[in-house]
C-alpha atoms as a PDB file:
ATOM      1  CA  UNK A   1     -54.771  50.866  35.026  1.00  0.00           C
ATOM      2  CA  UNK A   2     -51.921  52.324  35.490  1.00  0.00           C
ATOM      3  CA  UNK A   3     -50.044  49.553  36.792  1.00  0.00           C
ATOM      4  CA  UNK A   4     -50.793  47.398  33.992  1.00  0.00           C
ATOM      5  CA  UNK A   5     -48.261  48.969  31.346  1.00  0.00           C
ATOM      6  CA  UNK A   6     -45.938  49.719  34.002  1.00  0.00           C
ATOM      7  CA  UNK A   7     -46.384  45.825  34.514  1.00  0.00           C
ATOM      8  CA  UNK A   8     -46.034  44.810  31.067  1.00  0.00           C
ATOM      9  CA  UNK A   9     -42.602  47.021  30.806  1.00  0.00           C
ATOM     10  CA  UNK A  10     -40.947  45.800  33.398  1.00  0.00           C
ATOM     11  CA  UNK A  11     -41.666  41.725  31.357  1.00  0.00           C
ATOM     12  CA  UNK A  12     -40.393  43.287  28.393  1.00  0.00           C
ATOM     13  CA  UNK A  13     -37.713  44.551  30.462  1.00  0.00           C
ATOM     14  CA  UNK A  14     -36.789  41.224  31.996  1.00  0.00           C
ATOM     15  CA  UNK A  15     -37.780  39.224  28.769  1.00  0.00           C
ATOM     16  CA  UNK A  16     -34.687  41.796  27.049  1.00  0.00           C
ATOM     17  CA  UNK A  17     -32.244  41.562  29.973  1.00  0.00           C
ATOM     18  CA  UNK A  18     -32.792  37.002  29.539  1.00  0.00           C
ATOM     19  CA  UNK A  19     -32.301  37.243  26.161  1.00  0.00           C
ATOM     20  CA  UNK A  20     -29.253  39.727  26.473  1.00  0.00           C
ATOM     21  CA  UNK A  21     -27.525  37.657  29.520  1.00  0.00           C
ATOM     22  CA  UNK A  22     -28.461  33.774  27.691  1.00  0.00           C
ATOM     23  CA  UNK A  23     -27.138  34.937  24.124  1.00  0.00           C
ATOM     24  CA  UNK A  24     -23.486  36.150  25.657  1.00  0.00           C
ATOM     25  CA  UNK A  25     -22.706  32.769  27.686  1.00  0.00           C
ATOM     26  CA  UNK A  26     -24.201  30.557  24.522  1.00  0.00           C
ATOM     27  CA  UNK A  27     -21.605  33.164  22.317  1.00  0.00           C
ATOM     28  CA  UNK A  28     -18.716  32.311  25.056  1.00  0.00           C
ATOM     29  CA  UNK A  29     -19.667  28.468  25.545  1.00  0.00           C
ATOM     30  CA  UNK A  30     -19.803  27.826  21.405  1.00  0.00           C
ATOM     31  CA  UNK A  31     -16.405  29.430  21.485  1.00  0.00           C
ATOM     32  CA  UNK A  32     -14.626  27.794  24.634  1.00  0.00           C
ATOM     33  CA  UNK A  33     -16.311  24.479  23.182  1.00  0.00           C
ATOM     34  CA  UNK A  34     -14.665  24.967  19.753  1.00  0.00           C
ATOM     35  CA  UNK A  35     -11.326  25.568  21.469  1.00  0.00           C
ATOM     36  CA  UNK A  36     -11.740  22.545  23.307  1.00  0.00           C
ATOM     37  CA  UNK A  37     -12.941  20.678  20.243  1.00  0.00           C
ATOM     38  CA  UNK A  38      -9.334  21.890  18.609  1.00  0.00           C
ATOM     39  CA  UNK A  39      -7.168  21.253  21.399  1.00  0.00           C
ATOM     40  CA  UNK A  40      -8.635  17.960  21.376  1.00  0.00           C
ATOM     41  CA  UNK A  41      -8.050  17.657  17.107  1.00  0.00           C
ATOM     42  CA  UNK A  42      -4.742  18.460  17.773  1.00  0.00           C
ATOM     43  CA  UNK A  43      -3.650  16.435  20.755  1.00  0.00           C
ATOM     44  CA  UNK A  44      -4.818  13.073  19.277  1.00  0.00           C
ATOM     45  CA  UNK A  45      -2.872  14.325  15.837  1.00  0.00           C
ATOM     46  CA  UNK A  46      -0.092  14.737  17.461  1.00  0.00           C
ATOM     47  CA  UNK A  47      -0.429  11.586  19.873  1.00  0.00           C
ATOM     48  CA  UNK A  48      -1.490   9.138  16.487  1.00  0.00           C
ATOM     49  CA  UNK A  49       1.971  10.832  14.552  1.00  0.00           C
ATOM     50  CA  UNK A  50       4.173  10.295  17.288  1.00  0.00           C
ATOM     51  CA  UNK A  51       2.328   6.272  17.217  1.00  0.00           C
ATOM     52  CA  UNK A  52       2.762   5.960  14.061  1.00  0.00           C
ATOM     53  CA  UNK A  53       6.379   6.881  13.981  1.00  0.00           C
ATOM     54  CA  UNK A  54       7.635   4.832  16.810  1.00  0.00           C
ATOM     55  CA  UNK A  55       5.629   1.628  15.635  1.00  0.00           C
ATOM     56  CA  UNK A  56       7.251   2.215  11.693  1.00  0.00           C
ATOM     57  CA  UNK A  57      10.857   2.469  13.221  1.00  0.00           C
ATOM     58  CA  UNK A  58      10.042  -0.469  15.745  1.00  0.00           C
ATOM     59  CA  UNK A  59       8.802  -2.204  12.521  1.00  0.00           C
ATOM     60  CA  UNK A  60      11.873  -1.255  10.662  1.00  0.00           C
ATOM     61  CA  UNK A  61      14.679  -2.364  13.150  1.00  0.00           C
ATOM     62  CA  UNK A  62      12.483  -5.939  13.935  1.00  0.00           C
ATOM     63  CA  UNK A  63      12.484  -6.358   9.646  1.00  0.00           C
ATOM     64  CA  UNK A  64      16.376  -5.595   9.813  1.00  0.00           C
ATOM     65  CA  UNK A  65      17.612  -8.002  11.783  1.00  0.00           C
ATOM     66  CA  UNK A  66      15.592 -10.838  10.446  1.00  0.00           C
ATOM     67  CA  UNK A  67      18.316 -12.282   8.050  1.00  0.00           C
ATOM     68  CA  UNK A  68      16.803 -12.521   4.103  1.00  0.00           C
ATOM     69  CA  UNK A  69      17.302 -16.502   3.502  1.00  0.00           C
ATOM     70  CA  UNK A  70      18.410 -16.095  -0.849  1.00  0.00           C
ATOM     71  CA  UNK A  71      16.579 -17.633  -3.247  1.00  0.00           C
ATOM     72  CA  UNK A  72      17.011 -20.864  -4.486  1.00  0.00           C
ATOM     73  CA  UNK A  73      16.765 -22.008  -8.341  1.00  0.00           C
ATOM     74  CA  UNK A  74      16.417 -25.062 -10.055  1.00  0.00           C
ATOM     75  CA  UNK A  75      16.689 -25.494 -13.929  1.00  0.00           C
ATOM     76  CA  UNK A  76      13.956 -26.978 -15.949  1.00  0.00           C
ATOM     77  CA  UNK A  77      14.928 -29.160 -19.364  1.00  0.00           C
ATOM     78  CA  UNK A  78      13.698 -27.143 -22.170  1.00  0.00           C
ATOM     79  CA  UNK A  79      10.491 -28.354 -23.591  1.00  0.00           C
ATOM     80  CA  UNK A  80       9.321 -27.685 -27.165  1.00  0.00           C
ATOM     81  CA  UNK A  81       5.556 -28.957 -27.526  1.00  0.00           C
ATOM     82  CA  UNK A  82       3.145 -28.884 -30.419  1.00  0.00           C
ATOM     83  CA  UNK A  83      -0.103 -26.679 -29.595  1.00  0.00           C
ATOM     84  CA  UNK A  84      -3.574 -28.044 -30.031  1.00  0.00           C
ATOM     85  CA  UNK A  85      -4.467 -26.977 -33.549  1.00  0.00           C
ATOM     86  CA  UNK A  86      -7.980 -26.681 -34.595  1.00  0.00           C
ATOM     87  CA  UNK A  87      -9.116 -28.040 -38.396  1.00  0.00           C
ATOM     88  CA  UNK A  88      -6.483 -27.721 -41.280  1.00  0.00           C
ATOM     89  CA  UNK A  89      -4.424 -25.047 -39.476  1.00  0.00           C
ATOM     90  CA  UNK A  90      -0.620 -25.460 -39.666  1.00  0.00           C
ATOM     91  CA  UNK A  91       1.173 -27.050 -36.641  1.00  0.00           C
ATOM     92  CA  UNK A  92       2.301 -24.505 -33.947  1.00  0.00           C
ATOM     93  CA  UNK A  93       4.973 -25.089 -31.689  1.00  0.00           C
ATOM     94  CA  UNK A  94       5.773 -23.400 -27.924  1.00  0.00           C
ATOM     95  CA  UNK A  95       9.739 -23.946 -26.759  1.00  0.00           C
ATOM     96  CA  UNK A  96      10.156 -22.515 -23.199  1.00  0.00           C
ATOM     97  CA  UNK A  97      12.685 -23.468 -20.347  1.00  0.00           C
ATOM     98  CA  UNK A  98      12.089 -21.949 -16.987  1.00  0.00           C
ATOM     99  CA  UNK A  99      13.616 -22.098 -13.862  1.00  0.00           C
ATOM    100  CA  UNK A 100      11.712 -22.913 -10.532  1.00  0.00           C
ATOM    101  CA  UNK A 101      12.126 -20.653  -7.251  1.00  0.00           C
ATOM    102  CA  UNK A 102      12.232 -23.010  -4.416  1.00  0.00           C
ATOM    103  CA  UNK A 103      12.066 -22.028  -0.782  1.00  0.00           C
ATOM    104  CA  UNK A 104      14.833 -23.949   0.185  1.00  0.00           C
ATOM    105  CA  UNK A 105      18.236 -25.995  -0.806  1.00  0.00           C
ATOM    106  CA  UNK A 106      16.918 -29.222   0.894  1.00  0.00           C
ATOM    107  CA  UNK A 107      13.870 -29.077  -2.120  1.00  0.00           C
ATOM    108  CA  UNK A 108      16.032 -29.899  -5.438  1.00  0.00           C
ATOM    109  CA  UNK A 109      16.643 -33.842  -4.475  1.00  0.00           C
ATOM    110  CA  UNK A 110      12.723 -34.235  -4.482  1.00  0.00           C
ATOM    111  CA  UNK A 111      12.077 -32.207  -7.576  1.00  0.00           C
ATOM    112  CA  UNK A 112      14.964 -34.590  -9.191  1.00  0.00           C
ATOM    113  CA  UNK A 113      13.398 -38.085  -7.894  1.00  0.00           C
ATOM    114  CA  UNK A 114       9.780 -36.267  -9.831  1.00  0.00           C
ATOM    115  CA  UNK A 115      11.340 -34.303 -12.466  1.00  0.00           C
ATOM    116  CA  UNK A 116       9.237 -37.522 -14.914  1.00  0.00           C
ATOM    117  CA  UNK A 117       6.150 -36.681 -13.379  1.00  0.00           C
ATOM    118  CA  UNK A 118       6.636 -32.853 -13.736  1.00  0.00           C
ATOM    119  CA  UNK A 119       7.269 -33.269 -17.205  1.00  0.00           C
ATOM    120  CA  UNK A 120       4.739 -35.754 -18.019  1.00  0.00           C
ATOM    121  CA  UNK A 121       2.570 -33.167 -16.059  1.00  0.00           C
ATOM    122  CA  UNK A 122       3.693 -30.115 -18.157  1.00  0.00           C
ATOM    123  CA  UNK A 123       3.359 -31.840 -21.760  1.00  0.00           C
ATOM    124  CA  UNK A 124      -0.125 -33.147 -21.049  1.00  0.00           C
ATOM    125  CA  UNK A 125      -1.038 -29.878 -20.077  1.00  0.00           C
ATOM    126  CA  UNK A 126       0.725 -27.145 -22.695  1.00  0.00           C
ATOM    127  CA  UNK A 127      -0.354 -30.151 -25.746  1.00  0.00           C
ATOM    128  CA  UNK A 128      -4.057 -29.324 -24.705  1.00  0.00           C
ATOM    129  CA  UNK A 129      -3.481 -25.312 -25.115  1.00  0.00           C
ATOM    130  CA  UNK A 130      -4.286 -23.752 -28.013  1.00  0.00           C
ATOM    131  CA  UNK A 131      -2.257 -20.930 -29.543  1.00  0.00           C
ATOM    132  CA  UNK A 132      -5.147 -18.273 -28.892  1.00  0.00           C
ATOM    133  CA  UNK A 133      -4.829 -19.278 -25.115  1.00  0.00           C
ATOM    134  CA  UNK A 134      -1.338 -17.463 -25.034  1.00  0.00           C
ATOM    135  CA  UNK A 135      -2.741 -14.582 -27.291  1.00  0.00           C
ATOM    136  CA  UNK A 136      -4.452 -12.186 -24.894  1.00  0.00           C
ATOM    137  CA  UNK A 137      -6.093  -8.616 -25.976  1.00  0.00           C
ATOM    138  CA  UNK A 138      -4.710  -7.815 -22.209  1.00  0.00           C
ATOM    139  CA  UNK A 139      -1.099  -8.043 -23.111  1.00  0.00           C
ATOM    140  CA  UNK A 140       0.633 -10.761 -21.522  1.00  0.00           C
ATOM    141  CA  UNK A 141      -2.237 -12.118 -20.052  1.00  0.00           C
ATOM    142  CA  UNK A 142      -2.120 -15.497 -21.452  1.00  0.00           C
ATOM    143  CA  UNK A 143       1.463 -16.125 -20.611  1.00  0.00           C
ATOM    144  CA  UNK A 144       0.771 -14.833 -16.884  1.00  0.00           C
ATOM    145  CA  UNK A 145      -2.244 -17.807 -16.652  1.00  0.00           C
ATOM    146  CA  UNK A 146       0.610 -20.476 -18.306  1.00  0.00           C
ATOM    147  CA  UNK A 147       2.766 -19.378 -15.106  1.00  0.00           C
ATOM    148  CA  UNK A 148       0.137 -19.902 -12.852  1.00  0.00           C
ATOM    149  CA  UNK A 149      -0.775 -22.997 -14.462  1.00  0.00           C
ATOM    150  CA  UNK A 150       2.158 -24.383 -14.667  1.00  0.00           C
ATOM    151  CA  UNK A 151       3.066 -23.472 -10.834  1.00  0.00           C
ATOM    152  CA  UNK A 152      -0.172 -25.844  -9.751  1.00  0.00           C
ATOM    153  CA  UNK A 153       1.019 -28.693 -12.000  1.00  0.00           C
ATOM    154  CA  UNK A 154       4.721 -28.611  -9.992  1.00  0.00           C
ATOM    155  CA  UNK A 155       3.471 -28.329  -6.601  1.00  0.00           C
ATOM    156  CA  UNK A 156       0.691 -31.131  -7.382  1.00  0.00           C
ATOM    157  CA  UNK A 157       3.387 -33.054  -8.716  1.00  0.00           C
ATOM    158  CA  UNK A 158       5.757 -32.213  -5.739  1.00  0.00           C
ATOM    159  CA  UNK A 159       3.046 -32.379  -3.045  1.00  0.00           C
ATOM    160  CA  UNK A 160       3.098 -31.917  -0.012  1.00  0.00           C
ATOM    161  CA  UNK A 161       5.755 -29.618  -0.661  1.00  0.00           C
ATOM    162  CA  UNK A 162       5.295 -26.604  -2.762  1.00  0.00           C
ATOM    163  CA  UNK A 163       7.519 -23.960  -4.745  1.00  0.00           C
ATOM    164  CA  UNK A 164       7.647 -20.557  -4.841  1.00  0.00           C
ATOM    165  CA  UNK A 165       7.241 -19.806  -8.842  1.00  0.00           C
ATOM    166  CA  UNK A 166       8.140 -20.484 -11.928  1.00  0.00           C
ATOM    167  CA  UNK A 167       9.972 -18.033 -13.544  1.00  0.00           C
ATOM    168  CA  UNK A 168      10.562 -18.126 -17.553  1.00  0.00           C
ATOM    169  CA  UNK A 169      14.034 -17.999 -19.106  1.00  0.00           C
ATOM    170  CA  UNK A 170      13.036 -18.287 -22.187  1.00  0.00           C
ATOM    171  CA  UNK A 171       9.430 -18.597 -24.413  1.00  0.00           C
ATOM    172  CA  UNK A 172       9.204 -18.763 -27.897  1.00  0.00           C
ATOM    173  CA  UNK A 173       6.010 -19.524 -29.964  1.00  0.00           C
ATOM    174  CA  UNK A 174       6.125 -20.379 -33.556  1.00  0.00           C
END
């Protein structure tokens, strides 16, 4: 009977010295791992930077020597057209002349041979508006949609060619 707590020692014993010897490699493993983990973090930082740099200044000299073509303009008439009114309200007028950016020099013959069409376009359009379509809560909304608006009716008029935008020199409602 002896032997059986000698027996059951020596487990407890061996059960201790397991524990003991598995806890210190986990303890050195977790902390090699980590170390690995951040030599890892800190390689591919370093790797994606240096990337990142190189490709932005590759970028930058490719962007610099592509030559910036200037913009070309092209004067509109100025236009003064009555407003839809609704009822007994007094007449409202809208006077504007804007210029059109083109993409190129060889566009202004084409846009003189339609300029009719662009302003037939134009007047059938702004005579529809109303003068709470160019009011806008949002600021200058309304004024932003008449530039979009009035961008489609060019480069329908002008197809298959196109423009870049219409830019307003001057826009006066009264």
């Amino acid at each position: 009977m002896a032997s059986k707590p000698k027996r059951a020692k020596a487990k407890a014993d061996q059960t201790e010295e397991e524990e003991g010897a598995s806890a210190r490699p986990k303890r050195k493993l977790s902390v090699m791992l980590i170390m690995i983990a951040a030599g890892t973090l800190v390689a591919l930082g370093g790797g994606g930077t240096a990337g990142y740099l190189m490709l932005g200044f590759a970028n930058d000299a490719k962007s610099a020597a592509t030559p910036v073509k200037p913009a070309v303009f092209f004067d509109v008439p100025e236009m003064l057209v009555n407003l839809s009114t609704s009822g007994g309200d007094r007449t409202q007028y809208l006077k504007f002349q804007i210029v059109l950016e083109l993409p190129d020099a060889t566009l202004t013959p084409q846009i003189r041979m339609t300029m009719p069409r662009v302003t037939d376009a134009f007047q059938t359009y702004l005579r529809e508006l109303r003068p709470t379509d160019l009011d806008s809560s949002f600021g200058y909304a309304g004024f932003y949609r008449l530039k979009q608006e009035l961008t489609r009716q060019i480069n329908a008029a002008i197809a298959p060619n196109r423009i870049n935008t219409v830019l307003f020199k001057q826009m006066i409602l009264q």
